[in-house]
C-alpha atoms as a PDB file:
ATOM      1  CA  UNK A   1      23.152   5.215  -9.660  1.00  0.00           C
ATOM      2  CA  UNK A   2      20.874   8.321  -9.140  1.00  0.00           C
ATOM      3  CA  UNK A   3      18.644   7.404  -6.096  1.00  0.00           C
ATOM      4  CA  UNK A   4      16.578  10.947  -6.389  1.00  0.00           C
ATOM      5  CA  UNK A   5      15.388   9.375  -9.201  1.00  0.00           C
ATOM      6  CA  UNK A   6      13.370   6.794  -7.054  1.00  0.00           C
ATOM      7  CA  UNK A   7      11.891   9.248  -4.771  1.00  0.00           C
ATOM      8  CA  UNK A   8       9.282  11.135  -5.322  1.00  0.00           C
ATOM      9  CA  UNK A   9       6.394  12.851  -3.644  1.00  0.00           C
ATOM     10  CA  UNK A  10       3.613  10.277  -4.012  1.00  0.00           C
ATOM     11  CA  UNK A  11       1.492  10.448  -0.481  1.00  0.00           C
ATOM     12  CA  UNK A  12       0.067   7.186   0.432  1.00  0.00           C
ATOM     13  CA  UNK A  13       3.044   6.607   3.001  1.00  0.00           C
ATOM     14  CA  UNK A  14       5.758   8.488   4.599  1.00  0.00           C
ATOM     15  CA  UNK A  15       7.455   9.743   1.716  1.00  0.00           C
ATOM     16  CA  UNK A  16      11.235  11.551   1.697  1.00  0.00           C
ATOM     17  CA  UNK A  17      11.936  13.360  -1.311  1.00  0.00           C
ATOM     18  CA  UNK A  18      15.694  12.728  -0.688  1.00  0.00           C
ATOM     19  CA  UNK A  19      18.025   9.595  -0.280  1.00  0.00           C
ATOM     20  CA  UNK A  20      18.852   9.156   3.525  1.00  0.00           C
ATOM     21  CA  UNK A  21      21.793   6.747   5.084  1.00  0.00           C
ATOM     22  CA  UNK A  22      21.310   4.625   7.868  1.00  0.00           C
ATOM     23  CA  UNK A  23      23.526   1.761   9.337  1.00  0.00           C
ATOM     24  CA  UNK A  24      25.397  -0.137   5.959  1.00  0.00           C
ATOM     25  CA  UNK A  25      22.384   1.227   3.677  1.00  0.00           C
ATOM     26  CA  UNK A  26      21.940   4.178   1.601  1.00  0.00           C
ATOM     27  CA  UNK A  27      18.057   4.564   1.180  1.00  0.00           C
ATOM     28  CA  UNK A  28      15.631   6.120  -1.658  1.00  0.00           C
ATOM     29  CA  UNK A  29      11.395   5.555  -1.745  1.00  0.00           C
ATOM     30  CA  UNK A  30       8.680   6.768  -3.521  1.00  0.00           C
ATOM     31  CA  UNK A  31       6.547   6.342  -1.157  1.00  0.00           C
ATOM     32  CA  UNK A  32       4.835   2.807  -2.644  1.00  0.00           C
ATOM     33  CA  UNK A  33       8.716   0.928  -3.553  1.00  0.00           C
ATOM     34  CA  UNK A  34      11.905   1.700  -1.141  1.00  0.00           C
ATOM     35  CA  UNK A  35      15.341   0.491  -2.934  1.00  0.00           C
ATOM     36  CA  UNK A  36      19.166   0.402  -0.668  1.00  0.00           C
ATOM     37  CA  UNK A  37      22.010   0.654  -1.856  1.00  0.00           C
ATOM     38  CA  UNK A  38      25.585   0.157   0.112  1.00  0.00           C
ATOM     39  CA  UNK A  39      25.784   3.236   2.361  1.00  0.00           C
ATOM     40  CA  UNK A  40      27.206   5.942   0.126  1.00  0.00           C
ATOM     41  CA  UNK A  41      29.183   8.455   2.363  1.00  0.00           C
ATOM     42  CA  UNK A  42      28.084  11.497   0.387  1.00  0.00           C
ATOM     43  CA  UNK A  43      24.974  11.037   1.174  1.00  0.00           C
ATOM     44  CA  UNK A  44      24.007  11.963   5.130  1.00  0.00           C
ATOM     45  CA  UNK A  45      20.692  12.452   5.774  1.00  0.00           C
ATOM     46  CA  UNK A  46      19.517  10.518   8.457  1.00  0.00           C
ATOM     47  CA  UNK A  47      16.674   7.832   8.379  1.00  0.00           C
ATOM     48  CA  UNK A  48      13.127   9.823   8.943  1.00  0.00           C
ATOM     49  CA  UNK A  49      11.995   8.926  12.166  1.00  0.00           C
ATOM     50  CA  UNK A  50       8.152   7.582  10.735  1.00  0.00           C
ATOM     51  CA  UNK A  51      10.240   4.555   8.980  1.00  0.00           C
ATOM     52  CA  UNK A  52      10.428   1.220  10.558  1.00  0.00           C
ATOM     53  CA  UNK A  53      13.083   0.275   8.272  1.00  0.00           C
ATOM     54  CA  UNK A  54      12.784  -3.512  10.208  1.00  0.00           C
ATOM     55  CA  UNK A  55       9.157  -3.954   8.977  1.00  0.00           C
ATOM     56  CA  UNK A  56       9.662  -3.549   5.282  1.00  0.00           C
ATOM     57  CA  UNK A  57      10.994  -7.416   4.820  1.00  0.00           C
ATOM     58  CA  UNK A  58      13.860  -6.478   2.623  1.00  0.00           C
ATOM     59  CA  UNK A  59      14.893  -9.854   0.826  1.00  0.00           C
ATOM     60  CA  UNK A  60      17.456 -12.344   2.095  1.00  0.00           C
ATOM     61  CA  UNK A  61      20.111 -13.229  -0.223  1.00  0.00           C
ATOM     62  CA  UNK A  62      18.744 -15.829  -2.988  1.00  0.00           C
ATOM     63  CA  UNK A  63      15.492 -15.032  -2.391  1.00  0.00           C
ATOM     64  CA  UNK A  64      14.835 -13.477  -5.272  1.00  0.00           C
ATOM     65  CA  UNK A  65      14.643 -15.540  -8.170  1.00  0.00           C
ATOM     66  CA  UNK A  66      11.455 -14.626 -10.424  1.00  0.00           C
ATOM     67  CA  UNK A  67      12.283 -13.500 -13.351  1.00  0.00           C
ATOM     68  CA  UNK A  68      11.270  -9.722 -14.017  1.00  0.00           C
ATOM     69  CA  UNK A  69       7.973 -10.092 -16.145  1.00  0.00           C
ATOM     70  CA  UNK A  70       7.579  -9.240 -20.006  1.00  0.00           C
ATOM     71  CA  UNK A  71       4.255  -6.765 -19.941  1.00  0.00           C
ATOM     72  CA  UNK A  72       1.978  -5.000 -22.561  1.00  0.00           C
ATOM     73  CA  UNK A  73       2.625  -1.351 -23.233  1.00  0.00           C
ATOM     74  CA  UNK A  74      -0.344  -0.006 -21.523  1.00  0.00           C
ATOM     75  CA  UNK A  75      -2.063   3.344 -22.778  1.00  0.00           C
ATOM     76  CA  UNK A  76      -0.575   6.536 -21.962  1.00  0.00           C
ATOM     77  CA  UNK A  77      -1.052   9.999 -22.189  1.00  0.00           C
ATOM     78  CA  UNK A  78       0.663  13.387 -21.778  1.00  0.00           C
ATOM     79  CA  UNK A  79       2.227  13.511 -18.053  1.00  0.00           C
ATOM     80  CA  UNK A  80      -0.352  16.014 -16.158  1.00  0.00           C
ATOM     81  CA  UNK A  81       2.759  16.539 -13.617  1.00  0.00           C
ATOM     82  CA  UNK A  82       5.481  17.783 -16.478  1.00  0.00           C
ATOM     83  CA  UNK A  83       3.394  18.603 -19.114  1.00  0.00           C
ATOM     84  CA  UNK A  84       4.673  16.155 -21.103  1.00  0.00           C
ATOM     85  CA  UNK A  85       8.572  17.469 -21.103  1.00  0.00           C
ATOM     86  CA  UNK A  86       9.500  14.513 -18.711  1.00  0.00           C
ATOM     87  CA  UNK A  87      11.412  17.480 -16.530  1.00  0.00           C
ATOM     88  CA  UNK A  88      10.285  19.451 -12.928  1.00  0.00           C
ATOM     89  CA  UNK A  89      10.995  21.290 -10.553  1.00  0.00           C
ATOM     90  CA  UNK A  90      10.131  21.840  -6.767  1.00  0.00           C
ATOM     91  CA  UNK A  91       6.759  23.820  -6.752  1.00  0.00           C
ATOM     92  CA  UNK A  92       8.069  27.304  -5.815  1.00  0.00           C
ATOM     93  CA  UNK A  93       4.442  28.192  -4.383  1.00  0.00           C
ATOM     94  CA  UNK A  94       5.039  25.274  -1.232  1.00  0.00           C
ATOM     95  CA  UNK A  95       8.318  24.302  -1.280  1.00  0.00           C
ATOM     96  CA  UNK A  96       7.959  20.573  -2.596  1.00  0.00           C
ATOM     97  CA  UNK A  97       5.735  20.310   0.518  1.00  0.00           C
ATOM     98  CA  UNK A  98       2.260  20.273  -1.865  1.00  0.00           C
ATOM     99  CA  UNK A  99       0.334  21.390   0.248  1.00  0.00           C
ATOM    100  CA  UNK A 100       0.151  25.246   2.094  1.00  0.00           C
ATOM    101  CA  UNK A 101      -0.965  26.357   5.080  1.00  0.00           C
ATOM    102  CA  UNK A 102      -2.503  29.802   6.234  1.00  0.00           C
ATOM    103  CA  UNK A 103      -3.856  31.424   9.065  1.00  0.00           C
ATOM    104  CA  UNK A 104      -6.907  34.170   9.496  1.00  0.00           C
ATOM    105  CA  UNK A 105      -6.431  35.228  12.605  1.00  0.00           C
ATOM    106  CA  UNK A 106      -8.598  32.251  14.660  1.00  0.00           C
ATOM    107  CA  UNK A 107      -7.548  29.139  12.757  1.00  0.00           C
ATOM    108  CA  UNK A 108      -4.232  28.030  10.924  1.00  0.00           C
ATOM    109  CA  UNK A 109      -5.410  26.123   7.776  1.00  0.00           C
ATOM    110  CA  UNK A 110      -3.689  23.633   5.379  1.00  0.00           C
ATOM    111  CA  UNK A 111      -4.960  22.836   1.947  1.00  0.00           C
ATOM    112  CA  UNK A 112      -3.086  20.829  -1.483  1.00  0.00           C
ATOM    113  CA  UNK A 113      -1.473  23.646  -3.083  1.00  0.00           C
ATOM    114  CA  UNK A 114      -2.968  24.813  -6.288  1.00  0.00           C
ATOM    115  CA  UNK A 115      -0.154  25.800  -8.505  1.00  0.00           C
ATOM    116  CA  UNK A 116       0.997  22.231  -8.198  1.00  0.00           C
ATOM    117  CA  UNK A 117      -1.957  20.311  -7.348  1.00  0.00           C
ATOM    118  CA  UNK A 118      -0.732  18.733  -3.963  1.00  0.00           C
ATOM    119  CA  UNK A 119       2.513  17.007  -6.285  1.00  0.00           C
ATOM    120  CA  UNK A 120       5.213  18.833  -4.712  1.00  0.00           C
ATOM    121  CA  UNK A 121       6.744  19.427  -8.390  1.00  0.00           C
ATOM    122  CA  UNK A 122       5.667  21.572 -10.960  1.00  0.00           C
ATOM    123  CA  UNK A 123       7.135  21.129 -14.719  1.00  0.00           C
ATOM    124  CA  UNK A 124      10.378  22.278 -16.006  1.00  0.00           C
ATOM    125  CA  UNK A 125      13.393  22.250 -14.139  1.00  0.00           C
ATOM    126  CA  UNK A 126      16.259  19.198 -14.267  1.00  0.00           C
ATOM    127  CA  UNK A 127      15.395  16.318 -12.396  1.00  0.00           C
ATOM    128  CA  UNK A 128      13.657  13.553 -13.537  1.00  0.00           C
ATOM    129  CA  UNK A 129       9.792  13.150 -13.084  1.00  0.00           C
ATOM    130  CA  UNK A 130       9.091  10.738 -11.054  1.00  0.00           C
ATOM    131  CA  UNK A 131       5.063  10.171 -12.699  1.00  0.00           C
ATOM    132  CA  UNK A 132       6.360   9.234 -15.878  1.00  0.00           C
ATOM    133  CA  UNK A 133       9.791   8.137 -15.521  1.00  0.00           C
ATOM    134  CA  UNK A 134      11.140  11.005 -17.414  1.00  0.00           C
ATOM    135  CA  UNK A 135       9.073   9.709 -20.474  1.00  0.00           C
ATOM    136  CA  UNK A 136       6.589  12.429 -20.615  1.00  0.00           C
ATOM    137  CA  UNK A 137       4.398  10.094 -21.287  1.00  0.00           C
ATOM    138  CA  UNK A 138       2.151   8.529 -17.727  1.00  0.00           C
ATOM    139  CA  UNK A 139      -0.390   5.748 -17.843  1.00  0.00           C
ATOM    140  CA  UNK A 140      -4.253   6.604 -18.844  1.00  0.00           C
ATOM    141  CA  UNK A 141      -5.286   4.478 -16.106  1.00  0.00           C
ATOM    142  CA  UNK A 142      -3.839   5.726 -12.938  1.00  0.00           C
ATOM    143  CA  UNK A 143      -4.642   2.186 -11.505  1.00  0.00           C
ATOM    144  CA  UNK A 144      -2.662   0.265 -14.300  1.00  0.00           C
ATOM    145  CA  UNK A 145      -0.983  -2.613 -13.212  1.00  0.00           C
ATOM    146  CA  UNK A 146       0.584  -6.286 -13.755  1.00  0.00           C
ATOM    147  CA  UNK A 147      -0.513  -9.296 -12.143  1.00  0.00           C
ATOM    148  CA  UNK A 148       2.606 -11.542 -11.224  1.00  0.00           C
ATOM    149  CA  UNK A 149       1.879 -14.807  -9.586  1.00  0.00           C
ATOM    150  CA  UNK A 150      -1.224 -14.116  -6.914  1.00  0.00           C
ATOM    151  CA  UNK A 151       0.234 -10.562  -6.804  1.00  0.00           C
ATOM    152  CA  UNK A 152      -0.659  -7.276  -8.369  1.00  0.00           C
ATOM    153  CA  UNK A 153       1.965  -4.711  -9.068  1.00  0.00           C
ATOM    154  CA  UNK A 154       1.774  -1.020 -10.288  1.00  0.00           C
ATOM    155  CA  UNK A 155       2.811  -0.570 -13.637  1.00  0.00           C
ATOM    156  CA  UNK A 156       4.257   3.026 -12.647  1.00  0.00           C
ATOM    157  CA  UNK A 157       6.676   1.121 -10.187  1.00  0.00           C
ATOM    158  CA  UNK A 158       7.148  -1.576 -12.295  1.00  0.00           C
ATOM    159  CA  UNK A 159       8.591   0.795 -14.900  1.00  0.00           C
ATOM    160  CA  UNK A 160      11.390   2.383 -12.258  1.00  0.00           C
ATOM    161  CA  UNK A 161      12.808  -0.730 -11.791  1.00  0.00           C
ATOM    162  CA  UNK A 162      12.632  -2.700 -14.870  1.00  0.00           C
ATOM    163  CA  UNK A 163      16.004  -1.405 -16.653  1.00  0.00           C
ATOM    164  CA  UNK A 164      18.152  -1.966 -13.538  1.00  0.00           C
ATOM    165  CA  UNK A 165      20.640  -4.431 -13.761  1.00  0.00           C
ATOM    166  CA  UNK A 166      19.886  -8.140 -13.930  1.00  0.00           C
ATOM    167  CA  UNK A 167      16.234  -6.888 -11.753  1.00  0.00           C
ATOM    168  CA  UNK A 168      14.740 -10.186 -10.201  1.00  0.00           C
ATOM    169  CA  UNK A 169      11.654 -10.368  -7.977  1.00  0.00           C
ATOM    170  CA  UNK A 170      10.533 -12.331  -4.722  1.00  0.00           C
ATOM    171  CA  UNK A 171       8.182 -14.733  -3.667  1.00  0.00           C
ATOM    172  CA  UNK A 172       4.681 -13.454  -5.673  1.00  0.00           C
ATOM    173  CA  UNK A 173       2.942 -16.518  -4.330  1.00  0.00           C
ATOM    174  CA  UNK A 174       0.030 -15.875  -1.763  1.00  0.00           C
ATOM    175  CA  UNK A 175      -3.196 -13.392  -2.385  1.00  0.00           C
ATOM    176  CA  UNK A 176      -2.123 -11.786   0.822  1.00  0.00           C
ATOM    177  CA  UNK A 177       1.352 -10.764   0.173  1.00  0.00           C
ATOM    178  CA  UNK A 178       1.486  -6.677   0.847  1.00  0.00           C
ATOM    179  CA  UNK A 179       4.686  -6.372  -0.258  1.00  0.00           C
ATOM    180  CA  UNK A 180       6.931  -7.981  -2.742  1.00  0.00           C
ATOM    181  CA  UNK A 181      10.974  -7.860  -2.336  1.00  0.00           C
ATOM    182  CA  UNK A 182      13.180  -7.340  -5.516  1.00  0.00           C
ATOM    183  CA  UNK A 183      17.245  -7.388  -5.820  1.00  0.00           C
ATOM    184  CA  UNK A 184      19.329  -6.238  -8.463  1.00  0.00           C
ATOM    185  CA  UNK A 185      23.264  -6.207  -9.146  1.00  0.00           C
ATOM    186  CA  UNK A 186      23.899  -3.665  -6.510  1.00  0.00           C
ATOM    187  CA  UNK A 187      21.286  -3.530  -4.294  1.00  0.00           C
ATOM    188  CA  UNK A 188      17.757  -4.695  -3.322  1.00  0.00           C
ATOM    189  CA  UNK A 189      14.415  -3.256  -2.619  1.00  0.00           C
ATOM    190  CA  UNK A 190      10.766  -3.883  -1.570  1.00  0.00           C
ATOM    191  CA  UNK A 191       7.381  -2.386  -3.436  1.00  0.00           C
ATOM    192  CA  UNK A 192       3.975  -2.170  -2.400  1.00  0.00           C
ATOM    193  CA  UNK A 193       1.301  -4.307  -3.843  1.00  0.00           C
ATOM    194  CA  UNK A 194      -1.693  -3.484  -4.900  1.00  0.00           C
ATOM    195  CA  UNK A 195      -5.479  -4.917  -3.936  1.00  0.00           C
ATOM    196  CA  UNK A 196      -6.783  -7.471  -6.783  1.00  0.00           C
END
């Protein structure tokens, strides 16, 4: 499995752009969904100190047992992050950081970098984009989503997991639930909901 594929540089939360290993776990997030995987020894990096790993409720064995849900193909357009080719690149203009920063002499400023427009990716390249899925193709509605249960879901997240194998999600009961826990054969995860 790819795990760079399920990071990306969305910036609602602390967000690593690379897998990380810490304890049994191999670790990937986006940012809104975190998946682990068994530690896998080529991979090094050490957990970012801003995550509280022990806060994100990862799911206790059986726990998931929703079924993943069958969903409407929701509008789309051309990706504004790739262009459309489903392929980028780290921004060369601020490293993948997307944003710069600049002094004049009294004051050191930051600002979203233009050339990428505060993504962190610009198109071309070989990795995967993590807006579209690689598809090209990202929602018209940058808010789309799926209710399951009393919970709503991003439709963007909801397509990164959906074709992993035998994908199951957790308890989707309660208006209140922040987070919802999902397992798959090989490892399990936790994504962020959204406000109904």
């Amino acid at each position: 499995m790819d795990l760079t594929s399920f990071c990306s540089l969305d910036r609602e939360m602390p967000t690593f752009s690379k897998p990380f290993s810490h304890g049994d776990f191999t670790y990937a997030s986006d940012g809104r969904m975190i998946i682990r995987v068994p530690r896998i020894p080529e991979i090094s990096s050490a957990k970012p100190d801003a995550l509280k790993l022990e806060k994100l409720g990862f799911p206790a064995d059986g726990e998931c047992v929703t079924e993943f849900p069958e969903y409407e193909a929701l509008e789309r357009h051309k990706c504004p992050i790739c262009k459309g080719y489903g392929k980028v690149e780290e921004c060369p203009e601020c490293d993948g950081e997307g944003s710069v920063e600049f002094d004049n002499g009294y004051h050191m400023y930051s600002a979203d970098c233009k050339s990428c427009g505060g993504e962190g990716a610009v198109s071309g390249g070989n990795e995967k984009c993590s807006n579209c899925n690689g598809t090209g193709r990202s929602y018209a509605d940058g808010w789309a989503h799926v209710d399951i249960g009393d919970v709503r879901l991003s439709a963007r997240l909801l397509d990164k997991i959906k074709d992993l194998p035998n994908v199951k999600l957790g308890p989707v009961d309660g208006a209140e639930r922040k987070m919802v826990a999902f397992s798959f054969d090989g490892g399990d995860g936790v994504l962020m909901g959204m406000v109904k």
